[in-house]
Protein backbone atom coordinates (compact mmCIF):
# COMPACT_ATOMS: atom_id res chain seq x y z
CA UNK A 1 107.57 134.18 91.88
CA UNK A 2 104.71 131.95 90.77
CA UNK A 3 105.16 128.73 88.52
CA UNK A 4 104.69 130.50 85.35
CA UNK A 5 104.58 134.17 86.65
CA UNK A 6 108.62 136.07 87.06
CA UNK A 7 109.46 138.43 89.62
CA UNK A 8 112.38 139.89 90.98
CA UNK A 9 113.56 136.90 92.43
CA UNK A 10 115.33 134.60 90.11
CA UNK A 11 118.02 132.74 92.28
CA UNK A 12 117.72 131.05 95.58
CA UNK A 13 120.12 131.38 98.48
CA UNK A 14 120.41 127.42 99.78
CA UNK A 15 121.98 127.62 103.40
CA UNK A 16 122.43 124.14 104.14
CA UNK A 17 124.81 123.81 106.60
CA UNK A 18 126.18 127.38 106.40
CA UNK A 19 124.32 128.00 110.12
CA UNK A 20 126.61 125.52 111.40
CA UNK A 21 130.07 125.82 109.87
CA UNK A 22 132.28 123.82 112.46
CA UNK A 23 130.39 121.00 111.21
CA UNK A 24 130.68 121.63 107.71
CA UNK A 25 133.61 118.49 106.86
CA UNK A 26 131.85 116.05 109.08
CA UNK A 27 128.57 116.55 107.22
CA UNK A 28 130.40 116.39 103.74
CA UNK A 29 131.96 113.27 104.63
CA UNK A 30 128.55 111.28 106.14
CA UNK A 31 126.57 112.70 103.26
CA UNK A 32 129.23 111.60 100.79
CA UNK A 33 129.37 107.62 102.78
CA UNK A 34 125.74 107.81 102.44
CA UNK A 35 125.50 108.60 99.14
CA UNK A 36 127.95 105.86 98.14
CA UNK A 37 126.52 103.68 100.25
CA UNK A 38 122.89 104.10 98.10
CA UNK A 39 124.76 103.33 94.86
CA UNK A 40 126.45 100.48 95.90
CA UNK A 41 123.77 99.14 98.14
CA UNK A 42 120.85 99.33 95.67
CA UNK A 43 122.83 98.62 92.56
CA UNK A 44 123.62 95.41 94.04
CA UNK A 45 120.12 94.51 94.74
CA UNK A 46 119.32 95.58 91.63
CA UNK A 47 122.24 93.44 89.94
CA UNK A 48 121.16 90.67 92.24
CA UNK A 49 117.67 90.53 91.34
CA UNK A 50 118.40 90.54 87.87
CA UNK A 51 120.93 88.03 87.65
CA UNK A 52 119.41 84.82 90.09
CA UNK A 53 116.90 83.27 88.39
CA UNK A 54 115.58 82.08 91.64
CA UNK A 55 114.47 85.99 92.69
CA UNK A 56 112.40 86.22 89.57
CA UNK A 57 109.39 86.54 91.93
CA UNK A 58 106.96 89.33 92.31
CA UNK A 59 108.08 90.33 95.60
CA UNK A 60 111.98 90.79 93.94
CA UNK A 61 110.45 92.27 90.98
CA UNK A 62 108.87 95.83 93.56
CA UNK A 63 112.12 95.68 95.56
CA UNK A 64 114.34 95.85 92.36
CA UNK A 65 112.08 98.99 91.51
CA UNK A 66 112.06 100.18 94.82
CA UNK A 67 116.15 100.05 94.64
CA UNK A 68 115.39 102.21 91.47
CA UNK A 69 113.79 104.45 93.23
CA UNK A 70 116.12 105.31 95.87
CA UNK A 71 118.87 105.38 93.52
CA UNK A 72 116.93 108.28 92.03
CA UNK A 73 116.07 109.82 95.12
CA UNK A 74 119.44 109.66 96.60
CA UNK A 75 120.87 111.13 93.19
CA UNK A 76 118.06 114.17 93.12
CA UNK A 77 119.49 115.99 96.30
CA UNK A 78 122.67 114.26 97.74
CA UNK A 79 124.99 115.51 94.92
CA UNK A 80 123.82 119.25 95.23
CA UNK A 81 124.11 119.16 98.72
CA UNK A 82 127.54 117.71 98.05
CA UNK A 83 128.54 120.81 95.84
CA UNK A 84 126.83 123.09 98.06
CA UNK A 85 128.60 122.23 100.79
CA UNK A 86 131.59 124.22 100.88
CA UNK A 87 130.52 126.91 98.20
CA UNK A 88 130.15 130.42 99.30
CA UNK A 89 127.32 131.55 97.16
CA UNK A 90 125.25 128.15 97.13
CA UNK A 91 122.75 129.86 94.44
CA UNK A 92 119.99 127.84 92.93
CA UNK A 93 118.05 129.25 89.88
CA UNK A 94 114.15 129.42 90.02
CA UNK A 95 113.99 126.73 87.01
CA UNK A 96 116.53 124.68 88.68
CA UNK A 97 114.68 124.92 91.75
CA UNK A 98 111.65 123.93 90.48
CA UNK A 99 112.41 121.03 89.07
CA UNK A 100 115.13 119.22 91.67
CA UNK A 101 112.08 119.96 93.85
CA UNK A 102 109.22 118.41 91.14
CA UNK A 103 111.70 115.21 90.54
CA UNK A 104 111.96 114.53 94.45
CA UNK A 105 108.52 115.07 94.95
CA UNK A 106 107.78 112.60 92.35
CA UNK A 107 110.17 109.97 92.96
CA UNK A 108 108.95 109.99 96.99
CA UNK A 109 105.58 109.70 96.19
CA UNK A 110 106.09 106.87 93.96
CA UNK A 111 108.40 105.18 96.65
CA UNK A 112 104.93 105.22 98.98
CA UNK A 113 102.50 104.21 96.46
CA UNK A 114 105.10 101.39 96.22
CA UNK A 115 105.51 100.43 99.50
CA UNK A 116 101.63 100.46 99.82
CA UNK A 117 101.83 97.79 96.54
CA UNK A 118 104.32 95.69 97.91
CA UNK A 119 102.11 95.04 101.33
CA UNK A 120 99.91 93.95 98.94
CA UNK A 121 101.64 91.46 97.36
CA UNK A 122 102.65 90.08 101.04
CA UNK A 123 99.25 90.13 101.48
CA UNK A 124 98.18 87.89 98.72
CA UNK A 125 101.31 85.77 99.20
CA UNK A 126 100.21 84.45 102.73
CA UNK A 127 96.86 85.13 102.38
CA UNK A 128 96.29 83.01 100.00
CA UNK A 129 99.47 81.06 98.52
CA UNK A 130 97.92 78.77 96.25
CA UNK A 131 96.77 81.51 94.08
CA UNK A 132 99.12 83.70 94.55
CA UNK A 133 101.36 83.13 91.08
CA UNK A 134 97.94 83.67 89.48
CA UNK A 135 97.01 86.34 90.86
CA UNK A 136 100.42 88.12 90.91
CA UNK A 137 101.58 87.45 87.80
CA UNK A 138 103.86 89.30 85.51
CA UNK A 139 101.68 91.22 83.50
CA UNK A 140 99.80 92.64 86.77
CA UNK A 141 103.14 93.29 88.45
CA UNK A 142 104.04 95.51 85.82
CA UNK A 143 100.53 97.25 85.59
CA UNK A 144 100.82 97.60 89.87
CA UNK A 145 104.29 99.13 89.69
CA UNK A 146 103.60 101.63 86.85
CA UNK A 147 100.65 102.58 88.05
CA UNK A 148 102.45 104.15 91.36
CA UNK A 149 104.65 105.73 88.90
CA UNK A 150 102.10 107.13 86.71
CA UNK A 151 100.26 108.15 89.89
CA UNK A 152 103.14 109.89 91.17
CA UNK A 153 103.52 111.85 88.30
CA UNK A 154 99.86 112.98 88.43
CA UNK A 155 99.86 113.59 91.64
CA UNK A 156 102.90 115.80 91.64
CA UNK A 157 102.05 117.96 88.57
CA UNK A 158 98.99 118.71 90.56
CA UNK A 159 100.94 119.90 93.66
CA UNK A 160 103.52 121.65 91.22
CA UNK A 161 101.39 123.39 89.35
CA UNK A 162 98.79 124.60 91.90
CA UNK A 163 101.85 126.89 93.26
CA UNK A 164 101.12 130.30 92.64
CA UNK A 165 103.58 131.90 94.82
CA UNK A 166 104.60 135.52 94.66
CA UNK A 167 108.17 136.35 96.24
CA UNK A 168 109.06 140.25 97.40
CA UNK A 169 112.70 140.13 97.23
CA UNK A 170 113.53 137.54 99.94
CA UNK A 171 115.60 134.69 98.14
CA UNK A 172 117.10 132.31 101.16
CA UNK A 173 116.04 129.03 101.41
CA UNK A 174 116.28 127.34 105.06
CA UNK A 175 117.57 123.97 103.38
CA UNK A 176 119.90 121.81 101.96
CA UNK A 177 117.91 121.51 98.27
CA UNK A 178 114.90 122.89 97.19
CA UNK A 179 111.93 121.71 99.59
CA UNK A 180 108.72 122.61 99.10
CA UNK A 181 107.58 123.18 102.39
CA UNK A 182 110.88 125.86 102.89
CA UNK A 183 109.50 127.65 99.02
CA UNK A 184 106.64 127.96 101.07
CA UNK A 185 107.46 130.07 103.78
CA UNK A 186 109.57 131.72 101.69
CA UNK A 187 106.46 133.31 99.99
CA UNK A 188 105.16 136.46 100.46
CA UNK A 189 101.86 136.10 98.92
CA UNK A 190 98.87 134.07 100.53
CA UNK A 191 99.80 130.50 101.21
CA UNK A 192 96.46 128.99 102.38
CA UNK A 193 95.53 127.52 98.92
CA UNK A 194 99.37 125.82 98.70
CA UNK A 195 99.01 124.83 102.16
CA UNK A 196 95.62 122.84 101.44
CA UNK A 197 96.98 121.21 98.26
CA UNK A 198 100.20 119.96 100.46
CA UNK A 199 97.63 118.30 102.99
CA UNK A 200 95.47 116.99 100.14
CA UNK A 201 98.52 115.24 98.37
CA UNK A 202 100.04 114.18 101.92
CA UNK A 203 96.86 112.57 102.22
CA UNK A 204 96.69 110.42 99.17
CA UNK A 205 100.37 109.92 98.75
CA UNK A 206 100.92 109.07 103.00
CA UNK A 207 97.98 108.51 105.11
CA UNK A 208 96.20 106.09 102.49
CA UNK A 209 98.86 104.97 101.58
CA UNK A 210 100.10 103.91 105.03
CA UNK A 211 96.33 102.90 106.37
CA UNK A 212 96.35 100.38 103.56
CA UNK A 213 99.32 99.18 104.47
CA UNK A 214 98.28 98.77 108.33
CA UNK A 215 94.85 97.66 107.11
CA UNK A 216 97.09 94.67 104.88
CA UNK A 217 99.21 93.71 108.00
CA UNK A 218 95.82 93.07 110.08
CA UNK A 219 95.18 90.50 107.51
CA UNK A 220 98.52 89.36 107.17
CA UNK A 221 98.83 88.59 111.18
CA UNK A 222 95.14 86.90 111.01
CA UNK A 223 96.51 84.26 108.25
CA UNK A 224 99.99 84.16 110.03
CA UNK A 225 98.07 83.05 112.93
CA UNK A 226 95.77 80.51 111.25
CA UNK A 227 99.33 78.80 110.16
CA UNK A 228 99.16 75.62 112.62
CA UNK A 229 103.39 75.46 112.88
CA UNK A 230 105.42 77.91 114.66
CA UNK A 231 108.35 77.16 112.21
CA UNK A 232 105.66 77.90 109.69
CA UNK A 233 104.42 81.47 111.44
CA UNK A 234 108.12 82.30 111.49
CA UNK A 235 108.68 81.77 107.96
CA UNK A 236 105.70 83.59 107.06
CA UNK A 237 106.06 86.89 109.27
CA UNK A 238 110.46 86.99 108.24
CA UNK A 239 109.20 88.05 104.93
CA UNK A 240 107.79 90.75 105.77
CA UNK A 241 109.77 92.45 108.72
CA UNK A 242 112.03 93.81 106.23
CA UNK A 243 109.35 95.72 104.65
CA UNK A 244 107.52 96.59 108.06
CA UNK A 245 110.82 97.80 109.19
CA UNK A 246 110.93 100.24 105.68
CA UNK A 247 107.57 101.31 105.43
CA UNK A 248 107.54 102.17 109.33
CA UNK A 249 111.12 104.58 108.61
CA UNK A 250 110.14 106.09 105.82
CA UNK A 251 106.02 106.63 106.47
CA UNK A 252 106.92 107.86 110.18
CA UNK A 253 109.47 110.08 109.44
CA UNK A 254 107.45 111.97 106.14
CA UNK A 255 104.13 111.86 108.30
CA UNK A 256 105.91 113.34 110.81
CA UNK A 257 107.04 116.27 108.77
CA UNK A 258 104.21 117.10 106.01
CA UNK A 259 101.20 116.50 108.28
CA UNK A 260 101.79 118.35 111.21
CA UNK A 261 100.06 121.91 111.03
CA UNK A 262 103.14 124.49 109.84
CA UNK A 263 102.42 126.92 112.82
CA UNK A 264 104.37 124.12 114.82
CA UNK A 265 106.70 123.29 111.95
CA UNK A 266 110.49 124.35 112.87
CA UNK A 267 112.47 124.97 109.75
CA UNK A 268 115.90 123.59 111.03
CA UNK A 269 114.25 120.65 112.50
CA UNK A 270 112.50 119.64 109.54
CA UNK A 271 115.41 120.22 107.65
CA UNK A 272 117.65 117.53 109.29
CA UNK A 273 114.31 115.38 109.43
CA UNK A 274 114.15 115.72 105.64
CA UNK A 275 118.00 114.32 105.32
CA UNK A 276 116.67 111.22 107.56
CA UNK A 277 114.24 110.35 105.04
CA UNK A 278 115.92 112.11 102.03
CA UNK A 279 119.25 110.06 102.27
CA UNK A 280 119.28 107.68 105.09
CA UNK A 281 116.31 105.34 103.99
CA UNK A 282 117.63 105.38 100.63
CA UNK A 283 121.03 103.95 102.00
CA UNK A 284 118.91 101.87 104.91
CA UNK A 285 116.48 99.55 102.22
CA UNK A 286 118.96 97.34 100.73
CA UNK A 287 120.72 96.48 104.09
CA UNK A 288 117.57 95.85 105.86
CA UNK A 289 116.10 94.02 103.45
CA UNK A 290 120.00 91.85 102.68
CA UNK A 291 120.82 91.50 106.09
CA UNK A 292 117.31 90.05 106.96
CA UNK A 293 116.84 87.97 103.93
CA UNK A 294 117.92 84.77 103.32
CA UNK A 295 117.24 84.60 99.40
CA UNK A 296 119.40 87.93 98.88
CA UNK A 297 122.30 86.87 101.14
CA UNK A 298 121.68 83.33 99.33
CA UNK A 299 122.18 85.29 96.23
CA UNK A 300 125.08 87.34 97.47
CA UNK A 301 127.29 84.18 98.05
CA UNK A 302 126.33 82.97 95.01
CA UNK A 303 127.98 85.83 93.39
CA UNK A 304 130.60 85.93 95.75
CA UNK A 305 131.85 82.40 95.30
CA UNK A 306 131.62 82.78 91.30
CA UNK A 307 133.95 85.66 91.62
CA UNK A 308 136.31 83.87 93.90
């Protein structure tokens, strides 16, 4: 079937964890934890953010989006492989397909045009502090963080739309949700063109992406080391471990999946490799970035102690 283009194949077989079914209620119940988890985790950063006046700072203002984000991400796949789970005919239509896989592709590129922003603004805030409110102020906060959402969207509809994929009768998907490397192989028709555009977007939504970011860290560790103090080198390198410690999870493990060549791609690996990345880093960013931040745990007991 092609984007635009019907053949006999109008439903899609999801196997999920049907390969394994001794390990069917174990894998409801951590996907189900995990999925709470990203609710409750990044709601309350969200909540958080919004509520103490003291995070009303740029770098709060991309990690209350980036919460966003991974409430959204979480929510495009975890519930379907939720209700998939136990079903004996886990079908998917073509539509349906198409777009759970179009609003996942979207929301994790904007979540690495994002992360690339955010090293940014670290970047600016030690590089040069005393101009950093000017510099990062409202207005351009709000032009940096839609702009990875409007690229995103661009850069997706692109990669969606390129697919021209003809399927002869073969309808089972090697996944939990609709993937676009697994609609791939699932194609009978020639693949090289789909292949290319895959590589093309993995470069401009990861590699760049992630070379800015280690190109901004190279600055960030030559200012942290023109800071005279060691109290002061601390202070400046503890905010940003928690987004080293992100952008290092979720680069590494979508690098390590979309930019390998697919002769050396295994399906079930990159299927539990796309679960890592798909619903474990959207659970994993808010208690990184709580646990090793003073101003949200600062916030948290402020909360806390009002509801007490």
């Amino acid at each position: 079937m092609a984007a635009g283009n019907a053949t006999a194949v109008f439903d899609f077989l999801l196997i999920g964890i049907s390969n394994y079914p001794e390990w069917r209620s174990t894998f409801f119940t951590l996907v189900l934890i995990t999925y709470l988890s990203t609710l409750l985790g990044n709601g309350l950063i969200i909540f958080l953010i919004y509520f103490d006046a003291h995070l009303h700072t740029p770098m709060y203002f991309f990690l209350s989006n980036l919460s966003f984000l991974d409430l959204c991400y979480g929510t495009a796949s975890m519930p379907q492989a939720l209700a998939h789970c136990f079903s004996t005919h886990p079908y998917l239509s073509y539509p349906l397909c198409l777009t759970q896989m179009s609003v996942s592709l979207a929301l994790a590129t904007a979540e690495c045009l994002l992360l690339a922003t955010m090293a940014y603004d670290r970047v600016v805030a030690i590089g040069n502090p005393l101009r950093y409110s000017m510099v990062m102020s409202g207005p351009v906060c709000v032009q940096l963080a839609a702009t990875s959402w409007g690229a995103s969207l661009v850069l997706t509809c692109m990669l969606v739309l390129s697919l021209r994929l003809r399927f002869c009768g073969a309808n089972v998907i090697n996944h939990f949700v609709c993937e676009i490397l697994s609609l791939v192989r699932l194609a009978c028709s020639d693949t090289s063109l789909n292949e290319i555009m895959i590589l093309i977007t993995g470069i401009f939504t990861l590699l760049l992406p992630f070379g800015f970011v280690l190109l901004s860290y190279v600055r960030i560790a030559a200012a942290v080391l023109r800071i005279h103090s060691a109290q002061g080198r601390l202070k400046a390198f503890s905010t940003c471990s928690s987004h080293l410690t992100v952008v290092t999870v979720f680069y590494g493990t979508a690098i390590s999946m979309y930019m390998k060549p697919q002769s050396k791609s295994s399906p079930d690996q990159d299927k539990f490799i796309s679960v890592f990345y798909g619903a474990l880093t959207p659970m994993l960013n808010p208690l990184i970035y709580s646990l090793r931040n003073k101003d949200v745990k600062e916030a948290m007991r402020k909360v806390m102690a009002k509801m007490a």
